[in-house]
N, C-alpha and C. Protein backbone atom coordinates (compact mmCIF):
# COMPACT_ATOMS: atom_id res chain seq x y z
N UNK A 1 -48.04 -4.86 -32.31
CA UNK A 1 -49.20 -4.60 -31.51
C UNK A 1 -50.10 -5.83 -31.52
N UNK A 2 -50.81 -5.97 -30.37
CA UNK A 2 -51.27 -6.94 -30.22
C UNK A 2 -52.80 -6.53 -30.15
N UNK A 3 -53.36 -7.94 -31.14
CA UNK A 3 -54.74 -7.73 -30.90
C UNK A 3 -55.98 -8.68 -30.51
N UNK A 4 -56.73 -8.37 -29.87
CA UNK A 4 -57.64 -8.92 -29.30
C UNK A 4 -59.56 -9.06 -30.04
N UNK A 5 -60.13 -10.23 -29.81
CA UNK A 5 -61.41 -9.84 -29.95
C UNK A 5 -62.15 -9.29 -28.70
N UNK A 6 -63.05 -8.26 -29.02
CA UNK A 6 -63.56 -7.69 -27.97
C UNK A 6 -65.34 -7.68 -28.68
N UNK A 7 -66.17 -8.31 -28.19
CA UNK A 7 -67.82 -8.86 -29.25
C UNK A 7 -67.73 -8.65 -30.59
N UNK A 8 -66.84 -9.92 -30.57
CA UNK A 8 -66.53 -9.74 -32.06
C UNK A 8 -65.35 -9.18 -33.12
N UNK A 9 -65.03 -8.11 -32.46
CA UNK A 9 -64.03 -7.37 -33.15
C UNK A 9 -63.05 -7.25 -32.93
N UNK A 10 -61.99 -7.08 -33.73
CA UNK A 10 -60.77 -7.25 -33.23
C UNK A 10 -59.74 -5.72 -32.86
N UNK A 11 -59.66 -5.89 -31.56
CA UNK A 11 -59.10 -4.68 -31.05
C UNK A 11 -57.61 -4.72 -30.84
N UNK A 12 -56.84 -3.76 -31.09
CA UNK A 12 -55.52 -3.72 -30.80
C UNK A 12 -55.26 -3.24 -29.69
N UNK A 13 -53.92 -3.97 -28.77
CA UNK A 13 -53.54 -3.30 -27.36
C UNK A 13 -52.51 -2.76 -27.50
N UNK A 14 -52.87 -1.11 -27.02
CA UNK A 14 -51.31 -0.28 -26.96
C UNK A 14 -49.95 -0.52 -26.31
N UNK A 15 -49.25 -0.61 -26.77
CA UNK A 15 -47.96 -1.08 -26.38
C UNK A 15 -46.90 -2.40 -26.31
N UNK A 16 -47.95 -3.44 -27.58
CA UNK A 16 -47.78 -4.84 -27.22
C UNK A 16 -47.47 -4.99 -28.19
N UNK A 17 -46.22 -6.03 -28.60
CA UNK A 17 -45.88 -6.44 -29.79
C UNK A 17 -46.56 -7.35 -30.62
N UNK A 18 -46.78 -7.79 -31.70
CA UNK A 18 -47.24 -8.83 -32.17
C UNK A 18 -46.69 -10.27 -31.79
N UNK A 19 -47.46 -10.88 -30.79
CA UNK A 19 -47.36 -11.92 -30.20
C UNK A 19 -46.25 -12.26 -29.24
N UNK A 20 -45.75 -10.82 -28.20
CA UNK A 20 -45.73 -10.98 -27.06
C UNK A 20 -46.29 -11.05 -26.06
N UNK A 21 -46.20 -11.95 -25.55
CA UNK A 21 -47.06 -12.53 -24.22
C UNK A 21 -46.26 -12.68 -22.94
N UNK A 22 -45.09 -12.33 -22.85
CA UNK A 22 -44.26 -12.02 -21.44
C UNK A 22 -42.92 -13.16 -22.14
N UNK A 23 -42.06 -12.96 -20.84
CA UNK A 23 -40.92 -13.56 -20.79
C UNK A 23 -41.06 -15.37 -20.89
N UNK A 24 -40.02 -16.10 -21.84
CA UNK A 24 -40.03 -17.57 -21.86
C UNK A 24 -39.62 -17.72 -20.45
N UNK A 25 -39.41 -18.67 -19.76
CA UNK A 25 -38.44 -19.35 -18.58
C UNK A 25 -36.76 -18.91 -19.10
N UNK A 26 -37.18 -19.67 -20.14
CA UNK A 26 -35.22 -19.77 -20.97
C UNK A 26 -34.57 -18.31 -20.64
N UNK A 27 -35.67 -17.34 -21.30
CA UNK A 27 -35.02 -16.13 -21.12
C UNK A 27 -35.21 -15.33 -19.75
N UNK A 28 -35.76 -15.72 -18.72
CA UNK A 28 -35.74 -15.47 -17.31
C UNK A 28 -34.67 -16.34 -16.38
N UNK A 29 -34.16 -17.01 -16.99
CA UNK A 29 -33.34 -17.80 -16.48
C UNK A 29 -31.86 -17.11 -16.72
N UNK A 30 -31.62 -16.89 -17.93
CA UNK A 30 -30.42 -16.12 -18.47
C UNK A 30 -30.10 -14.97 -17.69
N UNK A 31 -31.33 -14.65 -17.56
CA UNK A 31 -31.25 -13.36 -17.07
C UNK A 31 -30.69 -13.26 -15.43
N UNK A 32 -31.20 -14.12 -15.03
CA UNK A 32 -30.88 -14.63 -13.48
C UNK A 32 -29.30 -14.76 -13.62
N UNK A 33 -28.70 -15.50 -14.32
CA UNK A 33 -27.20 -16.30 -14.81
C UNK A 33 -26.31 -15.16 -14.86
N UNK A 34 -27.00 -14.05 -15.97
CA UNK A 34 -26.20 -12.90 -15.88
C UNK A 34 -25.92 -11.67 -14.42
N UNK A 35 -26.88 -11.66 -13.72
CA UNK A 35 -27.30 -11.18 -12.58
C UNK A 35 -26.64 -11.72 -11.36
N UNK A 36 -26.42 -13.10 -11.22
CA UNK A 36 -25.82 -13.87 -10.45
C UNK A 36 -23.98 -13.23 -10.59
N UNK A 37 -23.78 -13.76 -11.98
CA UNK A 37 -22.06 -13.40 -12.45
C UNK A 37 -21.99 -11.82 -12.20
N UNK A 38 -22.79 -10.67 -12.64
CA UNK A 38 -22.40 -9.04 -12.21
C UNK A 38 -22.25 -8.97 -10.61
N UNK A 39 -23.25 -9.35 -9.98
CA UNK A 39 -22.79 -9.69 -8.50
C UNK A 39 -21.92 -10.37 -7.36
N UNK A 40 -21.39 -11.32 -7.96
CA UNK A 40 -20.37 -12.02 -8.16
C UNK A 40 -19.15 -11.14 -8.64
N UNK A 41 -19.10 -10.52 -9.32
CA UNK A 41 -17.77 -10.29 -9.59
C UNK A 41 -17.63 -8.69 -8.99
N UNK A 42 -18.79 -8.07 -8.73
CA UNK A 42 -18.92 -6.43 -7.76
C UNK A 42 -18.68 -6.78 -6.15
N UNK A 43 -19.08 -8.10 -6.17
CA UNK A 43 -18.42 -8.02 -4.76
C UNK A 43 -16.80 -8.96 -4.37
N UNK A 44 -16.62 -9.21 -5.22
CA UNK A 44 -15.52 -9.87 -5.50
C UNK A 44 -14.59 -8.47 -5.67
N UNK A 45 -14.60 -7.24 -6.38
CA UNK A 45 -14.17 -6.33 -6.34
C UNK A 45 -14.31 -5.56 -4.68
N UNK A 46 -15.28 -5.77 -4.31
CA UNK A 46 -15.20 -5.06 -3.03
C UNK A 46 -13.87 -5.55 -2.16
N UNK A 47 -14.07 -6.85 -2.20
CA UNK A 47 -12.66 -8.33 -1.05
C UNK A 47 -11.62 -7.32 -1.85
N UNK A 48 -11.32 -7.32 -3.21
CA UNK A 48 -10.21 -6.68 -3.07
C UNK A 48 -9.52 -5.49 -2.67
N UNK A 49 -10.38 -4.40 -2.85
CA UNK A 49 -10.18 -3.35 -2.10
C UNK A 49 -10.20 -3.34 -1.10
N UNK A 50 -10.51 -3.52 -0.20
CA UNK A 50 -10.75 -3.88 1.11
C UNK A 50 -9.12 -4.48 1.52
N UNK A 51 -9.12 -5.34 0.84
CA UNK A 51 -7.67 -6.33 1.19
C UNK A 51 -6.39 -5.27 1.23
N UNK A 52 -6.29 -4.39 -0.37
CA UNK A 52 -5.44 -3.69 -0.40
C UNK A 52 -5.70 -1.98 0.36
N UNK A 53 -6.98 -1.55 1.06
CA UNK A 53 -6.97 -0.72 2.22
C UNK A 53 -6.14 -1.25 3.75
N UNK A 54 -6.30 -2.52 3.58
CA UNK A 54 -5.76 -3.34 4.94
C UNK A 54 -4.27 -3.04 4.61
N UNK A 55 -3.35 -3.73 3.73
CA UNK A 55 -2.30 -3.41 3.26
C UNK A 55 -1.41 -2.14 3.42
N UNK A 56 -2.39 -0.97 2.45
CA UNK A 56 -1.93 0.41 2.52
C UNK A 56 -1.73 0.65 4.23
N UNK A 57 -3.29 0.42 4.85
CA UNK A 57 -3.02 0.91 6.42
C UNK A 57 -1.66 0.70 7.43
N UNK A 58 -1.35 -0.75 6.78
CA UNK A 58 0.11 -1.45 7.38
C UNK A 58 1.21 -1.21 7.26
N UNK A 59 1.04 -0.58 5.67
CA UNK A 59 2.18 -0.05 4.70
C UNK A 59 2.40 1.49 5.82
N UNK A 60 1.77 2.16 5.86
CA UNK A 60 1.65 3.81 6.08
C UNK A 60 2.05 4.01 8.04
N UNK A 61 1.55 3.13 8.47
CA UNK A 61 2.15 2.94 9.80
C UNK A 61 3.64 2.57 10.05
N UNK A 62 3.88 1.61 9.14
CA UNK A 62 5.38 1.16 8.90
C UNK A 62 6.40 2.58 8.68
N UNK A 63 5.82 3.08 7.64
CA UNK A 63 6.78 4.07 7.52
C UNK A 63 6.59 5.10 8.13
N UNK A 64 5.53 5.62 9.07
CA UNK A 64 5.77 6.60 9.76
C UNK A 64 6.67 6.32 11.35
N UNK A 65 6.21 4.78 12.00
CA UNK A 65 7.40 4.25 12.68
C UNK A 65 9.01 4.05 12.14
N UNK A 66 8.97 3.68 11.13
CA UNK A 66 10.38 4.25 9.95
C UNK A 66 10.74 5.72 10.26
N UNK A 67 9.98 6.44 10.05
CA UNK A 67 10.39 7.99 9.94
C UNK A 67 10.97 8.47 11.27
N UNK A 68 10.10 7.65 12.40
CA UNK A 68 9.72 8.12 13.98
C UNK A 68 11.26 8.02 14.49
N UNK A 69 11.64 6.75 14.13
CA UNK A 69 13.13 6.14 14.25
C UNK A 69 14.69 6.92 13.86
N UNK A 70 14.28 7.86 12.09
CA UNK A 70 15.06 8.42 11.98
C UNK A 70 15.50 9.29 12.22
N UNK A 71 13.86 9.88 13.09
CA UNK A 71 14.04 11.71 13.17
C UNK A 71 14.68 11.23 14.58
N UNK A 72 14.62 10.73 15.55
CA UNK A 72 15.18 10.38 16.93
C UNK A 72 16.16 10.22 16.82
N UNK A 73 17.03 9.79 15.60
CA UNK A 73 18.75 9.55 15.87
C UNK A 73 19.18 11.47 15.20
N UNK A 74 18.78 11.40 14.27
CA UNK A 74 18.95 12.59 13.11
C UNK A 74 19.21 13.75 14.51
N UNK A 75 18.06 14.08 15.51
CA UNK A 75 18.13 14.72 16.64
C UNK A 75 19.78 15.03 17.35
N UNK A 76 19.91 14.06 17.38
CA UNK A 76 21.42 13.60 18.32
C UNK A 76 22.34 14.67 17.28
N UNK A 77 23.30 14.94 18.33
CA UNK A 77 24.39 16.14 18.32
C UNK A 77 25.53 15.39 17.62
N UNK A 78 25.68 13.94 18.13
CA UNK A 78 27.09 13.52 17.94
C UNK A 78 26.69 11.80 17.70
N UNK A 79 26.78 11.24 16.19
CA UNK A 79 26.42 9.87 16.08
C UNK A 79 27.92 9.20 15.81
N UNK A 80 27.56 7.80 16.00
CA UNK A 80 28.59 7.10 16.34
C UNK A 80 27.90 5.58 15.44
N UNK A 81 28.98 4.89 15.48
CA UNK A 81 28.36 3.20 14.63
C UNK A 81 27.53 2.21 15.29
N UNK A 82 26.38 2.37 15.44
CA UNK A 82 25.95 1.55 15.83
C UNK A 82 24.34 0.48 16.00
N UNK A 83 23.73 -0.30 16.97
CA UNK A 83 22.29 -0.91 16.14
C UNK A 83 21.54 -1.01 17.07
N UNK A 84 20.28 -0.46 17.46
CA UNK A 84 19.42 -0.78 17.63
C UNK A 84 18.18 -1.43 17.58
N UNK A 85 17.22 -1.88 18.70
CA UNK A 85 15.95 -2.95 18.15
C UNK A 85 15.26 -2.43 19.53
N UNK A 86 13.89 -2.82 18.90
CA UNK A 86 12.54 -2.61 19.77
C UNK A 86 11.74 -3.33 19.38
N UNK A 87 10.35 -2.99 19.90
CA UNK A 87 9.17 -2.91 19.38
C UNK A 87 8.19 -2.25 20.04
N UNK A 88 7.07 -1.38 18.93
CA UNK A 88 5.98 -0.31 19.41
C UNK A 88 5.09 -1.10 20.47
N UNK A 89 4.56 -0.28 20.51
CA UNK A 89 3.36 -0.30 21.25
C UNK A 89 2.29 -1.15 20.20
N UNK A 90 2.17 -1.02 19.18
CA UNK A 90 1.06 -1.53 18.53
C UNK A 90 1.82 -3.04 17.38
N UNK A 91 2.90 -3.44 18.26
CA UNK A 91 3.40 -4.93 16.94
C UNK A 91 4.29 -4.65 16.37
N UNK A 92 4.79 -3.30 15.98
CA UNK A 92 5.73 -3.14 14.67
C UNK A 92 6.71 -3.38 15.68
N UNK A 93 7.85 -4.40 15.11
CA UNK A 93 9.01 -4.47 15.56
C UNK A 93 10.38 -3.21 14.89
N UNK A 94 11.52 -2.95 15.19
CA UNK A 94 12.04 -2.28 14.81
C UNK A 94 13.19 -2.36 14.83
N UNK A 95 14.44 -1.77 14.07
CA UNK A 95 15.52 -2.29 14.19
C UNK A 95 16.44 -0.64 13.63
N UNK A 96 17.47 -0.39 14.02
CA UNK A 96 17.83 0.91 13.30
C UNK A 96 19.71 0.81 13.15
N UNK A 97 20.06 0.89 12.06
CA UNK A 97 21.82 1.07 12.11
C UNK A 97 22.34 2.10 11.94
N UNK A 98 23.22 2.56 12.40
CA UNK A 98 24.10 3.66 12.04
C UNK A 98 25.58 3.40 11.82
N UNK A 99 26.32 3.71 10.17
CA UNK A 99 27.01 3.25 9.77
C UNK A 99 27.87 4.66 9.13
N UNK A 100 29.30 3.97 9.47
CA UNK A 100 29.71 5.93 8.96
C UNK A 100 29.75 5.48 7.57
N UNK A 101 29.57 6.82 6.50
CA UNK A 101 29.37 6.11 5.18
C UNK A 101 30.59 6.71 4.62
N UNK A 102 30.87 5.95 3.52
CA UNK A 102 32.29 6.41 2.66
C UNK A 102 31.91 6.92 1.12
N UNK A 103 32.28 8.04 1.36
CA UNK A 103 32.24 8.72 0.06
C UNK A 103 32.93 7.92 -1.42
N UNK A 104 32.57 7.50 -2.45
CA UNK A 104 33.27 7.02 -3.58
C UNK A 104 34.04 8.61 -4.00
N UNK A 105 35.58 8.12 -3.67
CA UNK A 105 36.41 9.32 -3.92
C UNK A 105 37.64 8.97 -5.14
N UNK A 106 38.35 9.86 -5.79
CA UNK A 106 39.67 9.08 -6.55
C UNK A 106 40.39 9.05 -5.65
N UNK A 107 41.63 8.49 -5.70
CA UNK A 107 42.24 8.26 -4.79
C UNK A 107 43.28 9.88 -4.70
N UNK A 108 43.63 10.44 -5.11
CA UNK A 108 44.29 11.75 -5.20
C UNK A 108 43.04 12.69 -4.14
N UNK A 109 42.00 12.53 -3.85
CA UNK A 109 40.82 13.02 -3.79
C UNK A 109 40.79 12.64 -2.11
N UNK A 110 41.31 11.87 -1.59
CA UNK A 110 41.40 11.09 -0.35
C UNK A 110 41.70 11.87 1.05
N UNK A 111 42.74 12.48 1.06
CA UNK A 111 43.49 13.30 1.81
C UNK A 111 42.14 14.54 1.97
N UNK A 112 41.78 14.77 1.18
CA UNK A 112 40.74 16.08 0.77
C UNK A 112 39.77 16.17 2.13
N UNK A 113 39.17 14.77 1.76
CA UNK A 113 37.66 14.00 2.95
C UNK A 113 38.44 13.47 3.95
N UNK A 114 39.71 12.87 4.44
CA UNK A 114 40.33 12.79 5.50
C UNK A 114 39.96 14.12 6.50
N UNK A 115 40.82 15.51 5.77
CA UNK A 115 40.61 16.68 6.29
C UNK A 115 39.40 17.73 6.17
N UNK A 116 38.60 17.63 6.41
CA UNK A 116 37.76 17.66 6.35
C UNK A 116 36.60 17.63 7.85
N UNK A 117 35.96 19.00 8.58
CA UNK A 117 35.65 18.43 9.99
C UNK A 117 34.09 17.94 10.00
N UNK A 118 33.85 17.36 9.19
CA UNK A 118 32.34 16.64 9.61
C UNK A 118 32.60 15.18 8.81
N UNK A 119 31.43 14.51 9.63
CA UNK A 119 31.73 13.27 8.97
C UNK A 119 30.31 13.14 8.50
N UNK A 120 30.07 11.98 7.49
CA UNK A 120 29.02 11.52 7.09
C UNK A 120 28.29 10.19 7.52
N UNK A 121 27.30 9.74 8.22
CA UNK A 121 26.85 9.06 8.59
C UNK A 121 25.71 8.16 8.06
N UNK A 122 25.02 7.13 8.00
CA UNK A 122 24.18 6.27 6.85
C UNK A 122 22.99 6.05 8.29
N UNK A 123 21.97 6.69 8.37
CA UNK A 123 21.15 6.28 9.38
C UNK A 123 20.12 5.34 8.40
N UNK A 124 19.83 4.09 8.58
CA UNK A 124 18.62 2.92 8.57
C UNK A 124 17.96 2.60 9.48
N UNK A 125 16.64 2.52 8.96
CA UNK A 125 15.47 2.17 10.07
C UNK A 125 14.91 1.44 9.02
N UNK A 126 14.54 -0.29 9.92
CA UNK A 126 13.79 -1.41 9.43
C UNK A 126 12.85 -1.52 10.30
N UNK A 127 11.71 -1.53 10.00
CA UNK A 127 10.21 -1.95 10.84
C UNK A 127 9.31 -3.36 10.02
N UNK A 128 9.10 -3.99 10.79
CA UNK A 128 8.87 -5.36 10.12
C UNK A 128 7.44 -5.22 11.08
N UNK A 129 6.16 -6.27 10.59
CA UNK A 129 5.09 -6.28 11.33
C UNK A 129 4.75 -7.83 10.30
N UNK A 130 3.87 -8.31 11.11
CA UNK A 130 3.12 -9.70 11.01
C UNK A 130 1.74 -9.77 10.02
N UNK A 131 1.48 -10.29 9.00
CA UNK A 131 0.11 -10.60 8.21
C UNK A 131 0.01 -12.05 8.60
N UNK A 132 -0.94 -12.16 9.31
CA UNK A 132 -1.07 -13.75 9.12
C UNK A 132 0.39 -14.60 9.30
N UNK A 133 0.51 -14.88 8.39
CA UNK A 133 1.92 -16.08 8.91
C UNK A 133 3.42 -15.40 8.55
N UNK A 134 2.85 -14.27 7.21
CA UNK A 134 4.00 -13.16 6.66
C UNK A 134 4.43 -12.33 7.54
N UNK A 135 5.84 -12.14 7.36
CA UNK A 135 6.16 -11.08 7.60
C UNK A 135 6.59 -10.15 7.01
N UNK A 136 6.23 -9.03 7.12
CA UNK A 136 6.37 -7.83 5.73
C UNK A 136 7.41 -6.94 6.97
N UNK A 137 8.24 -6.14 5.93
CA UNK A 137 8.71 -4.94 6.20
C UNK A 137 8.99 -3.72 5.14
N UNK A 138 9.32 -2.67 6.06
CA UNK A 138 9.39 -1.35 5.10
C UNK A 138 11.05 -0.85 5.79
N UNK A 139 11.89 -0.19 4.56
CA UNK A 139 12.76 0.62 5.53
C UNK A 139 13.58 1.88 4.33
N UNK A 140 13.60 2.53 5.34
CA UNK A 140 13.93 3.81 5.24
C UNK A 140 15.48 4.50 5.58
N UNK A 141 15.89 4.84 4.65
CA UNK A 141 17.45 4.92 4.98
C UNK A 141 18.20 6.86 4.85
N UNK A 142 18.93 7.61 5.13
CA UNK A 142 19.26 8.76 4.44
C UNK A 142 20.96 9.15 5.31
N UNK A 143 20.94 10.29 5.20
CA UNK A 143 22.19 10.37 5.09
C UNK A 143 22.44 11.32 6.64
N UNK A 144 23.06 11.65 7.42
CA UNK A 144 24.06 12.93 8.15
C UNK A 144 24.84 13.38 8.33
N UNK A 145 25.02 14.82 8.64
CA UNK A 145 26.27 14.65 8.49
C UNK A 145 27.06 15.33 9.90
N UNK A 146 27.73 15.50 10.65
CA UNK A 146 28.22 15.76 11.84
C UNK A 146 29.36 15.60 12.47
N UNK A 147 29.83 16.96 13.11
CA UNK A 147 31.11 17.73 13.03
C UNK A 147 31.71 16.70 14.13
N UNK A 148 33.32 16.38 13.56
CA UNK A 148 34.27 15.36 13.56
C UNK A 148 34.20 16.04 15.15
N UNK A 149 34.77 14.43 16.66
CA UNK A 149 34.84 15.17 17.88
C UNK A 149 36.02 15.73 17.61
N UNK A 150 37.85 15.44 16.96
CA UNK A 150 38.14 16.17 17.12
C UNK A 150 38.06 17.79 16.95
N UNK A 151 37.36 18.33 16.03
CA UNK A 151 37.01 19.43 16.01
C UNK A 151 36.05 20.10 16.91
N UNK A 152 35.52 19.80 17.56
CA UNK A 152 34.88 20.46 18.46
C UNK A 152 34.89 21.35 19.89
């Protein structure tokens, strides 16, 4: 507590330490230094989020043009080997294969999936889009399966 003469006498002021008189420079300065760096690095956190919302948004379009691609062949009655390419409306380029797929069988096991009236098919969908000078892609692959023409 700090005290004062007041005619003569010496009075104490509530709330004051013994021989505080306010902030040095030194320690208003620090204080600035530290203030500067928390702000600095909160908005430095913002750029990144931000960066990786941009990302996700690119990411999540990709694969629903991925998906858009598979459900459109998956549709079809009767697939066959083969590749397609485009591009959307909004940049994403696209590309899609259809590949008949081969079961890992023993060989005694062979004759089995010969006879057999559906076949199995490998549908892929690649969607590629532009960052700046990158090019990123996403792709999405699964399986069908659909009854052999001779059987039909």
């Amino acid at each position: 507590m700090q005290k004062r003469k007041h005619k003569g006498k010496a009075v104490s002021i509530p709330g004051t330490a013994p021989g505080a008189e306010g902030f040095t420079l030194l320690e208003v300065l620090i204080a600035v230094v530290i203030l500067g760096v928390s702000i600095t690095v909160i908005l430095q956190q913002f750029s990144v989020a931000l960066r990786a919302s941009s990302s996700a948004h690119d990411v999540t379009f990709a694969v629903l043009h991925a998906k858009q691609k598979i459900e459109e062949l998956k549709m079809e009655d009767e697939l066959s080997e083969s590749s397609q390419s485009g591009t959307f409306e909004d940049g994403y380029e696209w590309e899609t294969h259809v590949t008949p797929y081969r079961h890992e069988t023993k060989p005694e096991d062979e004759q089995i999936y010969q006879n057999l009236k559906i076949a199995t098919y490998q549908i892929e969908s690649l969607v590629k889009w532009r960052v700046g000078e990158h090019i990123k892609q996403t792709s999405l692959t699964t399986l069908k399966t659909v009854r052999k023409k001779e059987w039909k």
